[in-house]
C-alpha atoms as a PDB file:
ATOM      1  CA  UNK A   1      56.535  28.169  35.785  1.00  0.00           C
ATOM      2  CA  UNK A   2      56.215  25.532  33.265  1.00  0.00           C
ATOM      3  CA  UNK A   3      57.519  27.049  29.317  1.00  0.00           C
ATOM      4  CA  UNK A   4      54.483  27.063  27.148  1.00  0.00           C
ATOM      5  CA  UNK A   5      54.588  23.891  24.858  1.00  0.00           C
ATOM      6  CA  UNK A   6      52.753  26.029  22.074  1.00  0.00           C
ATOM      7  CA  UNK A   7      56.485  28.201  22.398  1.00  0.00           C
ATOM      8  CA  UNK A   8      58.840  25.489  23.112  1.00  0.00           C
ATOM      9  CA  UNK A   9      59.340  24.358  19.547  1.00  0.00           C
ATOM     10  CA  UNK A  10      59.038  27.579  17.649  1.00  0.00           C
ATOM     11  CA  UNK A  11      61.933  28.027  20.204  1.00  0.00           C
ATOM     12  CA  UNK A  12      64.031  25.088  19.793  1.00  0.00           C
ATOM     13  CA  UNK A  13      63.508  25.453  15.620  1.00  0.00           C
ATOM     14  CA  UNK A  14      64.703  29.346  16.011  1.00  0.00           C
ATOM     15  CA  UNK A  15      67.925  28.205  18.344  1.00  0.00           C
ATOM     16  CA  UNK A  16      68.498  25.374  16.141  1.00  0.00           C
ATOM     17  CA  UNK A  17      68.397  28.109  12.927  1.00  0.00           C
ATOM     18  CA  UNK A  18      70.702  30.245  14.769  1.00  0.00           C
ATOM     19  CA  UNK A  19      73.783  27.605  15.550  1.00  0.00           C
ATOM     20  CA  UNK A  20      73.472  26.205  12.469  1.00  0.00           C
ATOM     21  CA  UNK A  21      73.776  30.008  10.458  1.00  0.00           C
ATOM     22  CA  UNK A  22      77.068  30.576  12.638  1.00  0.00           C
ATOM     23  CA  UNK A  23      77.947  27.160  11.318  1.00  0.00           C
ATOM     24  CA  UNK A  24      77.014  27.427   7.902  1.00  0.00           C
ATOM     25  CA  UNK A  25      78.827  31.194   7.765  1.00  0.00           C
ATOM     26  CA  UNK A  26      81.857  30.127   8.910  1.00  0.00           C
ATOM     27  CA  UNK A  27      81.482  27.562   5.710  1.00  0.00           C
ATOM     28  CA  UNK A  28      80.327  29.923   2.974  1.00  0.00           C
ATOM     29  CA  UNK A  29      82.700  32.815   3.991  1.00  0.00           C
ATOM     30  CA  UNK A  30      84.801  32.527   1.304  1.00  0.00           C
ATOM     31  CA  UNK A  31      82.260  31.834  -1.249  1.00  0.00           C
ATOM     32  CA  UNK A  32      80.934  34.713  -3.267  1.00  0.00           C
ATOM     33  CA  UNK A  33      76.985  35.061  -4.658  1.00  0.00           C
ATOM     34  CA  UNK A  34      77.874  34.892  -8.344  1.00  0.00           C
ATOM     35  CA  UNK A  35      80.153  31.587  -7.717  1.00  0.00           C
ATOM     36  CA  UNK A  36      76.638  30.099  -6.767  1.00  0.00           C
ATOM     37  CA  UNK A  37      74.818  31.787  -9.702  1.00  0.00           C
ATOM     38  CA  UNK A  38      77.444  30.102 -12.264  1.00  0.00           C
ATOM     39  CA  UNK A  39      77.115  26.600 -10.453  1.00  0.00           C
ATOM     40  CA  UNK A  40      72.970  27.286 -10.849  1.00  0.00           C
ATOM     41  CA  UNK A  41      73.640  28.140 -14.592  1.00  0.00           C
ATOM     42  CA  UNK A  42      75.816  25.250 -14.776  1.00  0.00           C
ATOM     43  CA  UNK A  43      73.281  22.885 -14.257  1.00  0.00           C
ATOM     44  CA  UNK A  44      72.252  21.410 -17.569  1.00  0.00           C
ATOM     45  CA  UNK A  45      67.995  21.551 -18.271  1.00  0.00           C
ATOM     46  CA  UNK A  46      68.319  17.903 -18.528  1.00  0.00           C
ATOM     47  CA  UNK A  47      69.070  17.410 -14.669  1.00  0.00           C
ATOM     48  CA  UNK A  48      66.258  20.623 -14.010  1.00  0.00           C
ATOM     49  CA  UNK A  49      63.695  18.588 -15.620  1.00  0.00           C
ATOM     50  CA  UNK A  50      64.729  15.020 -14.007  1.00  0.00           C
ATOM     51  CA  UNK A  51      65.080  16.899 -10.628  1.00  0.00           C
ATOM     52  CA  UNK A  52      61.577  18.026 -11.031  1.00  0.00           C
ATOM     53  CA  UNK A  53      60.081  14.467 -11.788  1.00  0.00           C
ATOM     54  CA  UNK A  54      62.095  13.499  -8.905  1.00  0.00           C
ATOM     55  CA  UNK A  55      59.950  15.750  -6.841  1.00  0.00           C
ATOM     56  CA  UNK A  56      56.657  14.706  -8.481  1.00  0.00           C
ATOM     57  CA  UNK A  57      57.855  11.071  -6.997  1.00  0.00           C
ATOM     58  CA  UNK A  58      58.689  12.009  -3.788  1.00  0.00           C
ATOM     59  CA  UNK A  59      55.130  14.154  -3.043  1.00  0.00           C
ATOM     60  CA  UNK A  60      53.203  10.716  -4.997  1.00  0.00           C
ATOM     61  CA  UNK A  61      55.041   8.620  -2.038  1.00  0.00           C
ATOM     62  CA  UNK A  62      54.138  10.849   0.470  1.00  0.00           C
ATOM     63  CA  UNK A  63      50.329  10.797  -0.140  1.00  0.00           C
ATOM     64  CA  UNK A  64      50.873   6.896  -0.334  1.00  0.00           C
ATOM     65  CA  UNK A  65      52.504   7.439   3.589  1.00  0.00           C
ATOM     66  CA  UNK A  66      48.579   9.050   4.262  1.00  0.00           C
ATOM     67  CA  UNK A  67      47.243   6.050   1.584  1.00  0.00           C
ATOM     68  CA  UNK A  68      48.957   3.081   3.911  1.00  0.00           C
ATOM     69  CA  UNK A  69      48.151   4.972   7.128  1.00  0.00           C
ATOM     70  CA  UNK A  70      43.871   5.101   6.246  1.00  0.00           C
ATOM     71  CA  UNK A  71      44.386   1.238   5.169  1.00  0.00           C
ATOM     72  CA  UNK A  72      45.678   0.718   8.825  1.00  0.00           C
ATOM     73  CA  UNK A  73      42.523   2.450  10.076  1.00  0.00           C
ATOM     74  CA  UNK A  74      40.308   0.457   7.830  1.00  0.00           C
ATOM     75  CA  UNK A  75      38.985   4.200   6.518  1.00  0.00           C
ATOM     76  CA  UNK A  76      37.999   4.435   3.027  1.00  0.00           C
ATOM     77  CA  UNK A  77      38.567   8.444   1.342  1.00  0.00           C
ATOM     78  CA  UNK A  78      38.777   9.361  -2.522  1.00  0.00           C
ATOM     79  CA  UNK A  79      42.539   9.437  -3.543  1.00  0.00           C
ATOM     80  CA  UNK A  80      42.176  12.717  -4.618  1.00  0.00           C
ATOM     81  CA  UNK A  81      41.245  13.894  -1.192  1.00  0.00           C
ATOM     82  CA  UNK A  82      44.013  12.194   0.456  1.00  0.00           C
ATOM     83  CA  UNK A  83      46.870  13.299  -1.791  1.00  0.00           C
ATOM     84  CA  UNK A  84      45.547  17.157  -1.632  1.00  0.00           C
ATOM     85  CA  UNK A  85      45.537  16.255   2.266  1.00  0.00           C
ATOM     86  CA  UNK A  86      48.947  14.806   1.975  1.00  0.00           C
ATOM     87  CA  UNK A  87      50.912  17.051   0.219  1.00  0.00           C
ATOM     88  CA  UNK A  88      49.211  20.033   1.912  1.00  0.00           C
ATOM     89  CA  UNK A  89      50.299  18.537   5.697  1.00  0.00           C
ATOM     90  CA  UNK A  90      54.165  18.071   4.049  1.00  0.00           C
ATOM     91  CA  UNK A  91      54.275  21.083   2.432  1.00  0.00           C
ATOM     92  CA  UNK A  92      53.453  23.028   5.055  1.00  0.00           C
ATOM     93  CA  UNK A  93      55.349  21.022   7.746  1.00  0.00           C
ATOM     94  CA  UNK A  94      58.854  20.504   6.304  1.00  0.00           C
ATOM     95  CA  UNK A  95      58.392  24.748   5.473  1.00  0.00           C
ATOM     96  CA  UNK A  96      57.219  25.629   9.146  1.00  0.00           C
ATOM     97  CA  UNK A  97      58.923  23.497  11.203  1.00  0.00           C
ATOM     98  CA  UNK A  98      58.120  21.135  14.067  1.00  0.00           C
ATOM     99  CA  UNK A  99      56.340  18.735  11.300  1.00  0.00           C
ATOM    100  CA  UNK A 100      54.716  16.306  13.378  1.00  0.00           C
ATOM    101  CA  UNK A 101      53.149  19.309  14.392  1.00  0.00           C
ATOM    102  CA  UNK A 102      52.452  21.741  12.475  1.00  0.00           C
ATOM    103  CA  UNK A 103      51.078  18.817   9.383  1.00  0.00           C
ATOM    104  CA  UNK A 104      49.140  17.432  12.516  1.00  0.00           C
ATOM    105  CA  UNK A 105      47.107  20.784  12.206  1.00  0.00           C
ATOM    106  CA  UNK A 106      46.395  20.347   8.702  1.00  0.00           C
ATOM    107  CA  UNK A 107      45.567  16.683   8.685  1.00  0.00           C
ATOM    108  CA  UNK A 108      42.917  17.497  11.772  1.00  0.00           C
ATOM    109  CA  UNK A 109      41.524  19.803   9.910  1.00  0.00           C
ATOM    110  CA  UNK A 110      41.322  17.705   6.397  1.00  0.00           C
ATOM    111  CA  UNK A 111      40.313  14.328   7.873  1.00  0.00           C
ATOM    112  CA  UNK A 112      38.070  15.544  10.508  1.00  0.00           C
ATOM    113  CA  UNK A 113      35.889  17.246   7.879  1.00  0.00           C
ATOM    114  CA  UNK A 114      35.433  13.597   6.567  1.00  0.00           C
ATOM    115  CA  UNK A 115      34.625  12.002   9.674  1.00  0.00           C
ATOM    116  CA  UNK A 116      38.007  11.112  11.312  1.00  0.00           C
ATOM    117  CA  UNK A 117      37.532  11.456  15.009  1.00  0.00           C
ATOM    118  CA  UNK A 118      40.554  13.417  17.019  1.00  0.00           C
ATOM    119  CA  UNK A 119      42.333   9.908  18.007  1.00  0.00           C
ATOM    120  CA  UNK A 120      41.873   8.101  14.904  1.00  0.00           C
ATOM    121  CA  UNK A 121      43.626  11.208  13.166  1.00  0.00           C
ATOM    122  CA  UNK A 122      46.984  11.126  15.816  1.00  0.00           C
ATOM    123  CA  UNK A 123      47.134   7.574  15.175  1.00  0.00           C
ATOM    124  CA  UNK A 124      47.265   8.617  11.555  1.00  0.00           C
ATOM    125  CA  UNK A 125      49.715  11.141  12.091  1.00  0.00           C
ATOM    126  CA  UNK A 126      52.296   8.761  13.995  1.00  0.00           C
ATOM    127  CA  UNK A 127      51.759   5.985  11.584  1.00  0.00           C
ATOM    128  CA  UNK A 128      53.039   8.398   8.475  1.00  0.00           C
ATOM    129  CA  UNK A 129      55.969   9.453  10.887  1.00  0.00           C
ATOM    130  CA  UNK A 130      56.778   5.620  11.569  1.00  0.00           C
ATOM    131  CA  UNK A 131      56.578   5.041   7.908  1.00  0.00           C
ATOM    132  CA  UNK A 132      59.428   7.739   7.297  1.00  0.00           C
ATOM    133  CA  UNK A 133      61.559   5.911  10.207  1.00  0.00           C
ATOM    134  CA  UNK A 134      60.943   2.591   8.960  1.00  0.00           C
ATOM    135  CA  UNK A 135      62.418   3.830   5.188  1.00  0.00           C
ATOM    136  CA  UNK A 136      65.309   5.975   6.898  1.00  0.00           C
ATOM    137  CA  UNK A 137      66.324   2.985   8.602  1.00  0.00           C
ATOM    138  CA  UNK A 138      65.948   0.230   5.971  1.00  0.00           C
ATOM    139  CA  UNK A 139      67.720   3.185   3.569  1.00  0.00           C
ATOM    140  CA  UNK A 140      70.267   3.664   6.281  1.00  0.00           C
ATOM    141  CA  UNK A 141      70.992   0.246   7.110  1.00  0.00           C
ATOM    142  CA  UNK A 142      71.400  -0.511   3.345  1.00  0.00           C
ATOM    143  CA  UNK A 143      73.786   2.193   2.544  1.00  0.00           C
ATOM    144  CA  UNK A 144      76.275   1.598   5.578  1.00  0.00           C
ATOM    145  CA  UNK A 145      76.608  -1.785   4.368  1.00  0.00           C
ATOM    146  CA  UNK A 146      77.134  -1.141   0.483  1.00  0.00           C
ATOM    147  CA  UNK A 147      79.359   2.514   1.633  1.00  0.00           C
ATOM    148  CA  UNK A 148      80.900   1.311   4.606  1.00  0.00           C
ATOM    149  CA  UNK A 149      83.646   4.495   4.270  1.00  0.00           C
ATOM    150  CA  UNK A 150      80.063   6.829   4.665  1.00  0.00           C
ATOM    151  CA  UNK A 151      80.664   7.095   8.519  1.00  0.00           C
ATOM    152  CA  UNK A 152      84.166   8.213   8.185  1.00  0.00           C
ATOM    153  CA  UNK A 153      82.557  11.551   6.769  1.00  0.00           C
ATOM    154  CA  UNK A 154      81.297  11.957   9.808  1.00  0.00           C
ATOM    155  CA  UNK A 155      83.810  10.292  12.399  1.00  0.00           C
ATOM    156  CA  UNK A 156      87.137  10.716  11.486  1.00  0.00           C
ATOM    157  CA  UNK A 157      88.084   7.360  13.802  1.00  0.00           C
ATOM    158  CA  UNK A 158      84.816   5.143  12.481  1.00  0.00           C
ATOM    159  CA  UNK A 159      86.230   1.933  11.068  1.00  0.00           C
ATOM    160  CA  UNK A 160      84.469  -0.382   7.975  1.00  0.00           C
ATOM    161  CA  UNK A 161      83.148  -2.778  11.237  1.00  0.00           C
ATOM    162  CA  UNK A 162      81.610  -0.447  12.787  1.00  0.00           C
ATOM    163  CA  UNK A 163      79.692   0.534   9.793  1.00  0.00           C
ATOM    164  CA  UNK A 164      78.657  -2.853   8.684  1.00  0.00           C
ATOM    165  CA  UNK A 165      77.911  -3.561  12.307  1.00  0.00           C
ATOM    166  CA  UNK A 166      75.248  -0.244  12.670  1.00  0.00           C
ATOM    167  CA  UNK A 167      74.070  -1.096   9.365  1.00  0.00           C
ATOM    168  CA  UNK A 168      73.114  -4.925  10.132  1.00  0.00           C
ATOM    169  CA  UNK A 169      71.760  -3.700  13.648  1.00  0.00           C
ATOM    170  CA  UNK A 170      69.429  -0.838  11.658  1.00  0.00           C
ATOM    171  CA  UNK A 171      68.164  -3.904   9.004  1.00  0.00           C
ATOM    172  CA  UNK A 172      67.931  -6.534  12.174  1.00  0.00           C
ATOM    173  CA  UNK A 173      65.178  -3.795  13.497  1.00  0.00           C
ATOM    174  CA  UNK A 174      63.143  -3.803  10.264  1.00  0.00           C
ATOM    175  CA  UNK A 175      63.269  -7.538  10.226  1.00  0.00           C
ATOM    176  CA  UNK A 176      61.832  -8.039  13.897  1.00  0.00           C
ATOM    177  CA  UNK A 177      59.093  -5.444  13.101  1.00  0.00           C
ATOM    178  CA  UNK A 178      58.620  -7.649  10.157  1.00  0.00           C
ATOM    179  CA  UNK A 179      58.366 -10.031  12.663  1.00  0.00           C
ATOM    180  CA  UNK A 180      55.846  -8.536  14.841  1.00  0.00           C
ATOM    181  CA  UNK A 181      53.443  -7.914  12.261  1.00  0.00           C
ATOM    182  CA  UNK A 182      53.769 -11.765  10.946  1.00  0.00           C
ATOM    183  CA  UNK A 183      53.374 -13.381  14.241  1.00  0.00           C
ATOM    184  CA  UNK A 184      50.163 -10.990  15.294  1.00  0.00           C
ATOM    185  CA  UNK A 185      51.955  -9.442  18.342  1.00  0.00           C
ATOM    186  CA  UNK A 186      49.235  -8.553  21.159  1.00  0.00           C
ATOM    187  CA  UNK A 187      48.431  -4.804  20.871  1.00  0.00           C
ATOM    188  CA  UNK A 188      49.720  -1.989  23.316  1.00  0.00           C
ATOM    189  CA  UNK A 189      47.661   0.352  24.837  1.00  0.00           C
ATOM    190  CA  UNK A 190      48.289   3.764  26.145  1.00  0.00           C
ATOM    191  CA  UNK A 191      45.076   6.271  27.845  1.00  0.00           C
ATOM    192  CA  UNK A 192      43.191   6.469  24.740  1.00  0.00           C
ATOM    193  CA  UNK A 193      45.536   5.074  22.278  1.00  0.00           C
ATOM    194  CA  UNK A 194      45.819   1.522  20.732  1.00  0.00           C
ATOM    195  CA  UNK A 195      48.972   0.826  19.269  1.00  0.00           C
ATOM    196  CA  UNK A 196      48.983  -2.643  17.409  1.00  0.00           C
ATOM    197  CA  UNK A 197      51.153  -4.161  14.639  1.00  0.00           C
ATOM    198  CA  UNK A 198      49.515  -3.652  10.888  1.00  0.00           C
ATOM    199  CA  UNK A 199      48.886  -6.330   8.768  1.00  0.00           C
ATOM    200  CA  UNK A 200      51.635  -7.876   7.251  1.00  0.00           C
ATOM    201  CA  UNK A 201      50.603  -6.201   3.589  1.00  0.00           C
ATOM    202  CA  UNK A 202      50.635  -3.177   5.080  1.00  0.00           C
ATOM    203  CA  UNK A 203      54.099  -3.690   6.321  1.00  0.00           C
ATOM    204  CA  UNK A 204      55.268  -4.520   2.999  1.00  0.00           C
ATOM    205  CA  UNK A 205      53.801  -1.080   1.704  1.00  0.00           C
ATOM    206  CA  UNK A 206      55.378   1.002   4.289  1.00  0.00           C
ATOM    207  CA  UNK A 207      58.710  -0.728   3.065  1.00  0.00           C
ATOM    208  CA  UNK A 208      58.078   0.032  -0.355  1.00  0.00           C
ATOM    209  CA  UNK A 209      56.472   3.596   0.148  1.00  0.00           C
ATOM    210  CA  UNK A 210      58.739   4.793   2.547  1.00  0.00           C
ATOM    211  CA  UNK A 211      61.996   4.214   0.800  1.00  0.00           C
ATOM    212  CA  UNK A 212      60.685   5.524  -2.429  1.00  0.00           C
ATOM    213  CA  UNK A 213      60.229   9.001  -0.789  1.00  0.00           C
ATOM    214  CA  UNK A 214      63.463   9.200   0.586  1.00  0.00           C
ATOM    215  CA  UNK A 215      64.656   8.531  -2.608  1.00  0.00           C
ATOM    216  CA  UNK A 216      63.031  10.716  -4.754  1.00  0.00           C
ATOM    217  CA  UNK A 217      63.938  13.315  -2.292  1.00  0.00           C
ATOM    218  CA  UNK A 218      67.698  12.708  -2.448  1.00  0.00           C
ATOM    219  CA  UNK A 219      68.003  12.659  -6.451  1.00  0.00           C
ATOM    220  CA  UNK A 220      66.760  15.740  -6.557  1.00  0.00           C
ATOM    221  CA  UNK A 221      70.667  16.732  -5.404  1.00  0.00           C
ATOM    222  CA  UNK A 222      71.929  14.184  -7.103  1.00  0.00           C
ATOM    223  CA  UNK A 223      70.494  15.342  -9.811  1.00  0.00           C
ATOM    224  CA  UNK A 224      71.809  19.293  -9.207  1.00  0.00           C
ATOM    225  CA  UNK A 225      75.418  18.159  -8.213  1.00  0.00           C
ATOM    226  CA  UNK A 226      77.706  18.503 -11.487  1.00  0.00           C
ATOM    227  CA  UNK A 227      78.842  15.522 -12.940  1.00  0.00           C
ATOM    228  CA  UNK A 228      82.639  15.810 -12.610  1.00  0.00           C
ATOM    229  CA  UNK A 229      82.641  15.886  -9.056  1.00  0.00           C
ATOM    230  CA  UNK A 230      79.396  13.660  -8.175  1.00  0.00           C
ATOM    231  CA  UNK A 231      80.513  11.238  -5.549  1.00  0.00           C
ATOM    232  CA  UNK A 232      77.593   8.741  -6.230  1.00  0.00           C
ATOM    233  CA  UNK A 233      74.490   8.375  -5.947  1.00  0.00           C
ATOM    234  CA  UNK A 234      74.546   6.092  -2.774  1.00  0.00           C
ATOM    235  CA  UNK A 235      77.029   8.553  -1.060  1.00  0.00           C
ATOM    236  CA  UNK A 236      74.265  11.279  -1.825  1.00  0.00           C
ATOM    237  CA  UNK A 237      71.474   8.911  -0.418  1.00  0.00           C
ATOM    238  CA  UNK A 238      73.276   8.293   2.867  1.00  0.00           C
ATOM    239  CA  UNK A 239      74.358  12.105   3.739  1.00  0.00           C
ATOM    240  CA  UNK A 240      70.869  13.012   2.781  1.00  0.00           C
ATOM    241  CA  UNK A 241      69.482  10.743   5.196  1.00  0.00           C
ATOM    242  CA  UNK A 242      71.582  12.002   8.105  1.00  0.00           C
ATOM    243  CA  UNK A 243      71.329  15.715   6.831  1.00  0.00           C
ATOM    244  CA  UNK A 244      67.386  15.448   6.440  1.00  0.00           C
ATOM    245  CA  UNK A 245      67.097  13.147   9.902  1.00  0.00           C
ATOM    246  CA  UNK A 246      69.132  16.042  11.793  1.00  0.00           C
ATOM    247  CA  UNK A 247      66.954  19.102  10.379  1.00  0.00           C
ATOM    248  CA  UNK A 248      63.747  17.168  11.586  1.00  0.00           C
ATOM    249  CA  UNK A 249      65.018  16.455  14.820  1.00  0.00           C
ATOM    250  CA  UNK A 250      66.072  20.026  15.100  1.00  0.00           C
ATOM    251  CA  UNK A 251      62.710  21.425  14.473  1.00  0.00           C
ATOM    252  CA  UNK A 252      64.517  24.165  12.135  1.00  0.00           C
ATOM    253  CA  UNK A 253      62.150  25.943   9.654  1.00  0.00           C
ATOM    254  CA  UNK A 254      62.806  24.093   6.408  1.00  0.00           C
ATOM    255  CA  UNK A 255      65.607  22.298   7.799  1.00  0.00           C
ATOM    256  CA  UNK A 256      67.367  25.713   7.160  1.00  0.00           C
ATOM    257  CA  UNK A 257      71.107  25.850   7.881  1.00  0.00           C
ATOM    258  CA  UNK A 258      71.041  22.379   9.021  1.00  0.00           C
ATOM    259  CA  UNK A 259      70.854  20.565   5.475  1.00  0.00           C
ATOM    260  CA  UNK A 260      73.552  23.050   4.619  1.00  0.00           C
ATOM    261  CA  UNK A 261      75.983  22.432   7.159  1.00  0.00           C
ATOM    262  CA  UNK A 262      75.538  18.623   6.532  1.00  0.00           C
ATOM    263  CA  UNK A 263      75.921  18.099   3.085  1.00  0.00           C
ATOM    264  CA  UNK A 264      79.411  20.924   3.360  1.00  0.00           C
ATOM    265  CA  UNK A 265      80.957  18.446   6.146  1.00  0.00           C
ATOM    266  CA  UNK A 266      80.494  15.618   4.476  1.00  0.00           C
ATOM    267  CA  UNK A 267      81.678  16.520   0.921  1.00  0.00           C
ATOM    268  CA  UNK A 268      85.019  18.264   1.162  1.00  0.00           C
ATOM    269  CA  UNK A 269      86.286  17.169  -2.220  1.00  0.00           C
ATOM    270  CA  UNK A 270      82.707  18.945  -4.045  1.00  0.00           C
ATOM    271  CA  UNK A 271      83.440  22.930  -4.789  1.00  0.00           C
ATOM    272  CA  UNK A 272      81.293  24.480  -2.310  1.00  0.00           C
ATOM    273  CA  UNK A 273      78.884  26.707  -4.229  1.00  0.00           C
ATOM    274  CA  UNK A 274      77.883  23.749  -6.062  1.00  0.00           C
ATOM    275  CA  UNK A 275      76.524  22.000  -3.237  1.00  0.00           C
ATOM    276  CA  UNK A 276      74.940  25.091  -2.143  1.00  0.00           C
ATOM    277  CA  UNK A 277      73.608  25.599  -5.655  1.00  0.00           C
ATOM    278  CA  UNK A 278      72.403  21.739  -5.703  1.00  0.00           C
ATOM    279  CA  UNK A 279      70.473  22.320  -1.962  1.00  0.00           C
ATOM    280  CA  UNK A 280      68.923  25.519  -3.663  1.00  0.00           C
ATOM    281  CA  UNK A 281      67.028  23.219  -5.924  1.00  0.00           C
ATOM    282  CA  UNK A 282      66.152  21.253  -3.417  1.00  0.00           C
ATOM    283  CA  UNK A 283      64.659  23.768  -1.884  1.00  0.00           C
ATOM    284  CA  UNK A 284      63.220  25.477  -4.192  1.00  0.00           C
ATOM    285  CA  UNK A 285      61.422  22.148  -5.572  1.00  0.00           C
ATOM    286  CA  UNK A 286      61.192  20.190  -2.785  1.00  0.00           C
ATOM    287  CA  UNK A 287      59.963  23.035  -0.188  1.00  0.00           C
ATOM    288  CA  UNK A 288      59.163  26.922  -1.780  1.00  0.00           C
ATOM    289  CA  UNK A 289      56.901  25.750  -4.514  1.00  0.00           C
ATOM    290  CA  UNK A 290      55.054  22.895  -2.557  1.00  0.00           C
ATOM    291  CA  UNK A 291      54.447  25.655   0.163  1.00  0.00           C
ATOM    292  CA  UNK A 292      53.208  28.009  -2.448  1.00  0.00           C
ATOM    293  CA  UNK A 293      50.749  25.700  -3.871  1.00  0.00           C
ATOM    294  CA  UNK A 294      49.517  23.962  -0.595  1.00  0.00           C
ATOM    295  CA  UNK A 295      48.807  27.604   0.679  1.00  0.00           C
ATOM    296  CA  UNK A 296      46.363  27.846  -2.448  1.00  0.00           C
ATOM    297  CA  UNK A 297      45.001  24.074  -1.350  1.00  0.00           C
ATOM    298  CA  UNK A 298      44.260  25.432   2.474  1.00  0.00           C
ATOM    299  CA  UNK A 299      42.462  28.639   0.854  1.00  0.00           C
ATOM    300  CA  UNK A 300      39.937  26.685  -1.372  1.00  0.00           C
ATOM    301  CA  UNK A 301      39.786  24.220   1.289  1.00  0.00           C
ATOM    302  CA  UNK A 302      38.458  27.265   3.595  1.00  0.00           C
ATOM    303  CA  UNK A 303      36.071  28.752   1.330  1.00  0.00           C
ATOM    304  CA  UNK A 304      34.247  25.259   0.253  1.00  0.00           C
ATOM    305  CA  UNK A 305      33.891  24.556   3.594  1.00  0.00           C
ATOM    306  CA  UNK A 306      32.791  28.085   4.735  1.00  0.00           C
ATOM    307  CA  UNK A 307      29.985  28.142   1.999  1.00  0.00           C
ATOM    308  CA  UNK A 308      29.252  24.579   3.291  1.00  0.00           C
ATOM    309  CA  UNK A 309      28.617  25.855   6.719  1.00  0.00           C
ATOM    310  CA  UNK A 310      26.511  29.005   5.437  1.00  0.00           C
ATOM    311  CA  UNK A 311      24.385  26.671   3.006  1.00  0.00           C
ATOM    312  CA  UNK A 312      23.680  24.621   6.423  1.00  0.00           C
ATOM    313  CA  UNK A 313      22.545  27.592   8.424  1.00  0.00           C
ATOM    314  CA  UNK A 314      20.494  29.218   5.709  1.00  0.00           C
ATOM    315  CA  UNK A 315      18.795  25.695   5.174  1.00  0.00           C
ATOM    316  CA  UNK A 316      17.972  25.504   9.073  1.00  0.00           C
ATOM    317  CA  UNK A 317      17.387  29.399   9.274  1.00  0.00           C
ATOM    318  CA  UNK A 318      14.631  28.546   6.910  1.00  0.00           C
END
């Protein structure tokens, strides 16, 4: 009997929540609650208020990911519209789990109300998640070149060649998608699907966009990591980028467990309640009050368009 795919990533994001609590308590045992209150009082209001306009950036590059994506499909939608659409699908998806998924869901609904049909919508879907890839990877490349000692926080073993050598193969990809898109590669397609280079301006945005998020996303810790012991902002950029990478690919709720365990591995010379204080603010700005406010968004989204649909049927009832 063939497992449910409706179950199998709930499942995969609760397994992957479980191994990486046993992981994260074996870190945190010897860390006490009110060390991590003091490192959350610690942080000066300065680096709360630039941690918050960090946030504002990342969720303004994420409705440009939707933006550059409706360019692609030649589909024209007010900007407000889009970002409400945006941020809602995000919110909801890096808090749930399974994001493709579960901000799938939420873009259907939002863009089919204005006329999207169901394939134009996955192709919209998969072009915001190629958009992320493309900046992890031009990020990524980037940093393993500039930090070539980032891999040894990883791999014990990893030399500065091997770094430089991942990091030139990761920017060679970006350039032959560059490529691609310049030379007017033919298009691919699969059943129903079209897949086809964009325009070469549209490129460029996705380049632009899709580091900016990634970004924005890692100074918020930057941002909440105490000054003394802050091993760059580069450093940050890099193990944020594997840390965030791994809790997507694990389908965990929120990434939860999995950013921790990252970000503990990889700086053993930070005091460990501070990091844990720092990925608090993350979460709480980056994840718990987006949630909060895109659950408000999908509620007035409901009602308008229930009163919509009961307008229509008392107009043809009539």
């Amino acid at each position: 009997m063939k497992l449910n795919k409706d179950f199998l990533w709930p499942v995969i994001g609760l397994l992957a929540v479980a191994f990486s609590g046993w992981l994260l308590y074996h870190q945190l045992r010897d860390i006490s609650f009110d060390d991590i209150i003091e490192s959350l009082h610690a942080i000066p209001l300065t680096n709360w208020l630039l941690a918050a306009l960090a946030t504002l950036a990342a969720y303004a590059a994420l409705a440009g990911y939707d933006r550059v994506a409706l360019m692609h499909l030649r589909k024209r939608m007010p900007w407000h519209f889009i970002t409400a659409a945006s941020f809602t699908a995000y919110a909801i998806g890096h808090n749930i789990g399974a994001s493709v998924f579960s901000g799938g869901v939420v873009r259907y609904r939002a863009y089919s109300a204005k006329g999207l049909s169901g394939p134009e919508v996955g192709v919209l879907v998969a072009f915001c998640s190629f958009t992320f890839a493309l900046g992890a990877v031009l990020l990524g490349g980037l940093v393993l070149i500039l930090q070539p000692h980032l891999l040894n926080r990883f791999f014990e073993d990893a030399t500065p060649w091997m770094s430089y050598a991942l990091g030139i193969f990761m920017l060679g990809l970006i350039a032959l998608y560059v490529v691609g898109s310049s030379l007017r590669f033919k298009s691919i397609r699969i059943r129903n699907f079209r897949l086809q280079y964009p325009r070469l301006y549209i490129v460029f945005r996705q380049l632009i966009i899709g580091p900016l998020e990634l970004v924005a996303a890692a100074s918020i810790i930057y941002f909440a990591l105490p000054e003394a012991s802050n091993p760059g902002f580069l450093l940050i950029l890099g193990i944020f980028l594997a840390s965030f990478s791994a809790a997507l690919v694990s389908h965990a709720p929120g990434g939860l467990g999995v950013l921790e365990v990252v970000f503990l591995l990889a700086l053993p010379e930070v005091n460990a309640a501070d990091v844990i204080a720092a990925l608090l603010v993350f979460r709480l700005f980056y994840l718990l009050i987006p949630f909060a406010i895109s659950l408000v968004i999908v509620v007035i989204f409901e009602h308008a368009q229930w009163l919509q649909r009961w307008k229509s049927m008392r107009k043809n009832g009539s």
